[in-house]
Structures are given as C-alpha cells and as structure tokens.
N, C-alpha and C. Protein backbone atom coordinates (compact mmCIF):
# COMPACT_ATOMS: atom_id res chain seq x y z
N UNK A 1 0.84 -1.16 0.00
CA UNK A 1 0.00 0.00 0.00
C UNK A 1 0.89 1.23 0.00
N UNK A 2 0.48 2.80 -0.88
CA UNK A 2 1.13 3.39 -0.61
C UNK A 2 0.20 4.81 -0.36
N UNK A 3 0.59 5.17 0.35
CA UNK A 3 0.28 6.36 1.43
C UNK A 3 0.92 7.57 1.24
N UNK A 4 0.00 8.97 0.81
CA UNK A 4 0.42 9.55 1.07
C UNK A 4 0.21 10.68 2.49
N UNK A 5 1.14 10.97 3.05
CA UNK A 5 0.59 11.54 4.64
C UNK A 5 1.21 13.68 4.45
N UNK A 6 0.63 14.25 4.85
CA UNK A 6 0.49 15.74 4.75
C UNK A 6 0.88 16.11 6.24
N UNK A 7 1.92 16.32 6.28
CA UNK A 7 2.36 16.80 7.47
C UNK A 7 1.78 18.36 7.80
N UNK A 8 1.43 18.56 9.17
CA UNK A 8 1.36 20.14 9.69
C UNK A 8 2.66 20.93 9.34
N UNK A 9 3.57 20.33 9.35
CA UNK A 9 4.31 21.59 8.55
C UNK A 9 5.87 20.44 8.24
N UNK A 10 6.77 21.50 7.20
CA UNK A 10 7.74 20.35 6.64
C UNK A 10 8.77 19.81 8.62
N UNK A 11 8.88 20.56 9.15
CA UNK A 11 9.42 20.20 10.34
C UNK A 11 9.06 19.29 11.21
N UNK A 12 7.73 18.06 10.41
CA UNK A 12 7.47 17.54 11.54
C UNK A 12 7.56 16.28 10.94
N UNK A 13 8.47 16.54 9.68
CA UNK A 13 8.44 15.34 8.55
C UNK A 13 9.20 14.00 9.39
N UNK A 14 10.73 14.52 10.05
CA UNK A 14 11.39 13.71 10.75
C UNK A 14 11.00 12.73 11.93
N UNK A 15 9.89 13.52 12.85
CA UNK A 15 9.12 13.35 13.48
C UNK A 15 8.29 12.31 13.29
N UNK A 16 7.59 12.34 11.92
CA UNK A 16 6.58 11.35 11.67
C UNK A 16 7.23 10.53 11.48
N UNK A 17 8.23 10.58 10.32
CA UNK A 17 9.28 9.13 10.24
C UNK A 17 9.80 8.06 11.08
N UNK A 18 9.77 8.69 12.43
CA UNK A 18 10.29 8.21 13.59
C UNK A 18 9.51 7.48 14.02
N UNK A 19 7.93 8.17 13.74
CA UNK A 19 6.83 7.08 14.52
C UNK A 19 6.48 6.28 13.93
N UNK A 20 6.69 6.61 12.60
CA UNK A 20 5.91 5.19 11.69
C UNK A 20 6.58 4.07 12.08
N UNK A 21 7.97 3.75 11.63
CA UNK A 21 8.66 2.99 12.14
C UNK A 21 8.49 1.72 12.91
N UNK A 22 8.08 2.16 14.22
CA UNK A 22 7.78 1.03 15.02
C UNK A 22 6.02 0.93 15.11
N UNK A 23 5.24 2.60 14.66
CA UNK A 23 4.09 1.57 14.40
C UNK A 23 3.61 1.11 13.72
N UNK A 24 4.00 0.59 12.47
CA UNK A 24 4.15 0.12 11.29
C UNK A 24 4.49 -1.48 11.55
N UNK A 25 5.55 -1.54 12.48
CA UNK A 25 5.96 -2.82 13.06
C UNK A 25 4.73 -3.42 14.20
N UNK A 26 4.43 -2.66 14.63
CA UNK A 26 3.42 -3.10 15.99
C UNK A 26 2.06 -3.57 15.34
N UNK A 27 1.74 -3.43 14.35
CA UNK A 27 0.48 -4.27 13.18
C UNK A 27 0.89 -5.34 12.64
N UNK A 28 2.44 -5.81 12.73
CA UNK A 28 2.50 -6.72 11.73
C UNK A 28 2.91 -6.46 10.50
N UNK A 29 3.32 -4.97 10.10
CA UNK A 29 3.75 -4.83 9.04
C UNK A 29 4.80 -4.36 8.49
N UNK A 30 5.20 -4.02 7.82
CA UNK A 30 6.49 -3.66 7.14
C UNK A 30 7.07 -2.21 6.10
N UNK A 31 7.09 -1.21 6.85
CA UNK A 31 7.85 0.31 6.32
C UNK A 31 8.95 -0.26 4.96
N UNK A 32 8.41 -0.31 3.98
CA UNK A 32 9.48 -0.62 3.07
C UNK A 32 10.04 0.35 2.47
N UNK A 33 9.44 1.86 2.53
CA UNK A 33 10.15 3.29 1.83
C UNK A 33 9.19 4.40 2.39
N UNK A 34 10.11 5.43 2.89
CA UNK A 34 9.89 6.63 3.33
C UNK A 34 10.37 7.92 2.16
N UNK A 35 9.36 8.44 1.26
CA UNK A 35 10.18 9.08 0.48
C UNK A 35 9.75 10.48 0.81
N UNK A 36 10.20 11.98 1.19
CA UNK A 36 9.67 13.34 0.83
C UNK A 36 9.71 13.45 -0.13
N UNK A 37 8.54 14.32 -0.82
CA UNK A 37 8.03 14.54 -1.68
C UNK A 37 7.54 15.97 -1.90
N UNK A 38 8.43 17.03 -2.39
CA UNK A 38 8.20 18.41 -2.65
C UNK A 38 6.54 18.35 -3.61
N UNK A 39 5.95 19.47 -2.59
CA UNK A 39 4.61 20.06 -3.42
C UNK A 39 4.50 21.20 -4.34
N UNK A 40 4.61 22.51 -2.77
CA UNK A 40 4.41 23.95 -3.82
C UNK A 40 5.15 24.42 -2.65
N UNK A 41 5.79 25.52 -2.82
CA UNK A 41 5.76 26.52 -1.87
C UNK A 41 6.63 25.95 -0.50
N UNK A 42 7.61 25.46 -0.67
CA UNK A 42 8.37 24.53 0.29
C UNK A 42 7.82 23.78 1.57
N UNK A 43 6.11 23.49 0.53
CA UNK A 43 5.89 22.43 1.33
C UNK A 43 6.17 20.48 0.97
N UNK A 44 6.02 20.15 1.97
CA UNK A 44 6.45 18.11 1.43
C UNK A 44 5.20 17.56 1.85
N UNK A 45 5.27 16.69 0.98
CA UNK A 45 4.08 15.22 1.95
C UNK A 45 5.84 14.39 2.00
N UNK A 46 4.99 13.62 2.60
CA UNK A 46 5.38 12.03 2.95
C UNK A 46 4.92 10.77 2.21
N UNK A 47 5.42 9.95 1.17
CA UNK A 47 4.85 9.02 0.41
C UNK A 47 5.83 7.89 1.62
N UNK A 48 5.03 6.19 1.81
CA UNK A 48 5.21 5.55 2.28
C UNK A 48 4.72 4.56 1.55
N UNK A 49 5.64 3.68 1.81
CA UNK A 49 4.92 2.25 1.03
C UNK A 49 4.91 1.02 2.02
N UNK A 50 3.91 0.48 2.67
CA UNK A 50 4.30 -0.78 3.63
C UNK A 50 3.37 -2.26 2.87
N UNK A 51 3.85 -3.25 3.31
CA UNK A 51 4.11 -3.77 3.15
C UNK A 51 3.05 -5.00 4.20
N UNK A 52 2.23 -5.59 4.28
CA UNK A 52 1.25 -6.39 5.07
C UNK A 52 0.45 -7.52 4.12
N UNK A 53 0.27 -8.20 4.90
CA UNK A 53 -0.69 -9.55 4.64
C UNK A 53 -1.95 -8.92 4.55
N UNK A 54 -2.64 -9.02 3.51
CA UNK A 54 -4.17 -8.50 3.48
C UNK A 54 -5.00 -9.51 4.14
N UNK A 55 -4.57 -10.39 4.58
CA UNK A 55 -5.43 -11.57 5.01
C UNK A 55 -5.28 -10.75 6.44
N UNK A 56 -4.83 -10.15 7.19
CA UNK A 56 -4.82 -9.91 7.82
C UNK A 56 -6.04 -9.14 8.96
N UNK A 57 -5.92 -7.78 7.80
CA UNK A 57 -7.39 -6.96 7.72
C UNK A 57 -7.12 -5.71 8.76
N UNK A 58 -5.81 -5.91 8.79
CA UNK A 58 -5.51 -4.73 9.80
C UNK A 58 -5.01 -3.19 8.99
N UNK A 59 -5.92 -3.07 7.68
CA UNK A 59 -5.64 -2.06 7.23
C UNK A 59 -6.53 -0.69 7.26
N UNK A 60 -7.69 -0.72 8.38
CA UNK A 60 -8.27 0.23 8.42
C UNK A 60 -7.47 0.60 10.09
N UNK A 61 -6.86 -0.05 10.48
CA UNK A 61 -6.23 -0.32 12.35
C UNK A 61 -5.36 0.65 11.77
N UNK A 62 -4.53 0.61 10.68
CA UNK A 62 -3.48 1.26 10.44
C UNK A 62 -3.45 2.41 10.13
N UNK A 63 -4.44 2.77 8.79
CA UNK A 63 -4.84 4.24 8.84
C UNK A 63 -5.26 4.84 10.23
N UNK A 64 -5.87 4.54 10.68
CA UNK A 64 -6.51 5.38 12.49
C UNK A 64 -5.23 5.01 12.96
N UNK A 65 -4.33 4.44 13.17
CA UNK A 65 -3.12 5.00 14.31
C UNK A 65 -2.38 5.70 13.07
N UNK A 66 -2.27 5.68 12.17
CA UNK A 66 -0.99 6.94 11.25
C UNK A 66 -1.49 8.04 11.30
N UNK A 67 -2.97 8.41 10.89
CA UNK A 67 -3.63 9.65 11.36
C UNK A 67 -3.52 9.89 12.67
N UNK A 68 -3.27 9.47 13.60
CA UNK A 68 -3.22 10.41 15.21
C UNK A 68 -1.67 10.33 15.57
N UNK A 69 -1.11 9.63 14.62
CA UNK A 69 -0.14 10.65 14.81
C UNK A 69 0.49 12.03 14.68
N UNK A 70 1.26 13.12 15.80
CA UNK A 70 1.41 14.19 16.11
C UNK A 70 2.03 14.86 14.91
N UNK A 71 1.38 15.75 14.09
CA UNK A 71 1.83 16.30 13.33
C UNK A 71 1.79 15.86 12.45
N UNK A 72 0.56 15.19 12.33
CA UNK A 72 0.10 14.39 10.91
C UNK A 72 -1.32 15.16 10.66
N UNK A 73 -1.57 16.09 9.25
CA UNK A 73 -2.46 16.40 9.04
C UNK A 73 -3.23 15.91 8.70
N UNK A 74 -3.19 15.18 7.19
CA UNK A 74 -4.40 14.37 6.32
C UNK A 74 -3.40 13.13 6.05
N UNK A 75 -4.06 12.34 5.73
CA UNK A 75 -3.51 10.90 4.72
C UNK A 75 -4.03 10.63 3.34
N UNK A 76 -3.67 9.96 2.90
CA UNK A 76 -4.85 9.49 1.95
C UNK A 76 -3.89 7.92 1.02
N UNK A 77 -4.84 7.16 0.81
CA UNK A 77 -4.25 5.74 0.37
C UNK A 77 -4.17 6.35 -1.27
N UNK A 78 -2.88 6.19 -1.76
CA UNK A 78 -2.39 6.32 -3.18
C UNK A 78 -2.67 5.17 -4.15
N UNK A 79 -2.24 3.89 -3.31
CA UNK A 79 -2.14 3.05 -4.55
C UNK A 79 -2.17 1.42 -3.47
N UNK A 80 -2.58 0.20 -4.07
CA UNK A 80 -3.11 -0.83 -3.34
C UNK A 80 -2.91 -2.35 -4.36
N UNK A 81 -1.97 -2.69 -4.02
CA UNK A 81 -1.53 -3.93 -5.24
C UNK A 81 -1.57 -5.13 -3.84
N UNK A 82 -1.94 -6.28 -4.84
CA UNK A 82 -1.12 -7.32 -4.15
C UNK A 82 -0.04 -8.34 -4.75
N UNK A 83 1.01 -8.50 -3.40
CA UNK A 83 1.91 -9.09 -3.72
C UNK A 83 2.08 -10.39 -4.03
C-alpha cells in the first residue's frame, strides 16, 4: 500500500518518520520506503509504502493510528496492489 501523509508543517516530517517505524511494526507490518516529496511553496508530503498480509485486515487499524499521529495532518491511500 502506498500512502500519502500531509504533514502540519515540513518540520514535523522527521518526526513522523520516527513514529511510523515502530508503528508500522506493531500491526505486523512492514515500512518498506519513506520518500519526501516536494509540493508547492516549500511544502512536502510524505509518500510511504508498507508492506502487510491482506489476510490480515488490519488495514483500516493502520490508517486510524498513522492519522493520530502528532503532526500528521491528512492521509490518503495512493495506490493498493497485491503481492
């Protein structure tokens, strides 16, 4: 799956990176790329790509904890293949 996430501002980009990390791991799943991604106006999103068992079903668990994370504005799911 790949994700894109809209940070409250580019300074909190590092921040988010940090959290995905382990909660990305704590579902069962797998952070396979963290890329910034210039918009307009020296702002970034965050594109992410992880990596999970769809059999699983823990992909709506995942959006609701990446959204509350601090300094996470919006999300939105980009793209959805299986492996």
């Amino acid at each position: 799956m790949i994700y894109r996430i809209m940070p409250e501002s580019p300074e909190k980009i590092e921040d988010i990176k940090k959290e995905l990390e382990s909660l990305v791991k704590s579902v069962g799943a797998e952070l396979n790329r963290a890329e910034e991604k210039p918009i307009a106006f020296g702002l970034k999103s965050l594109e992410i790509t992880i990596l999970m068992d769809d059999k699983s079903g823990k992909s709506g668990e995942l959006e609701e904890r990446i959204s509350s994370i601090p300094g996470v504005q919006s999300m939105e799911l980009v793209d959805m293949s299986l492996i």
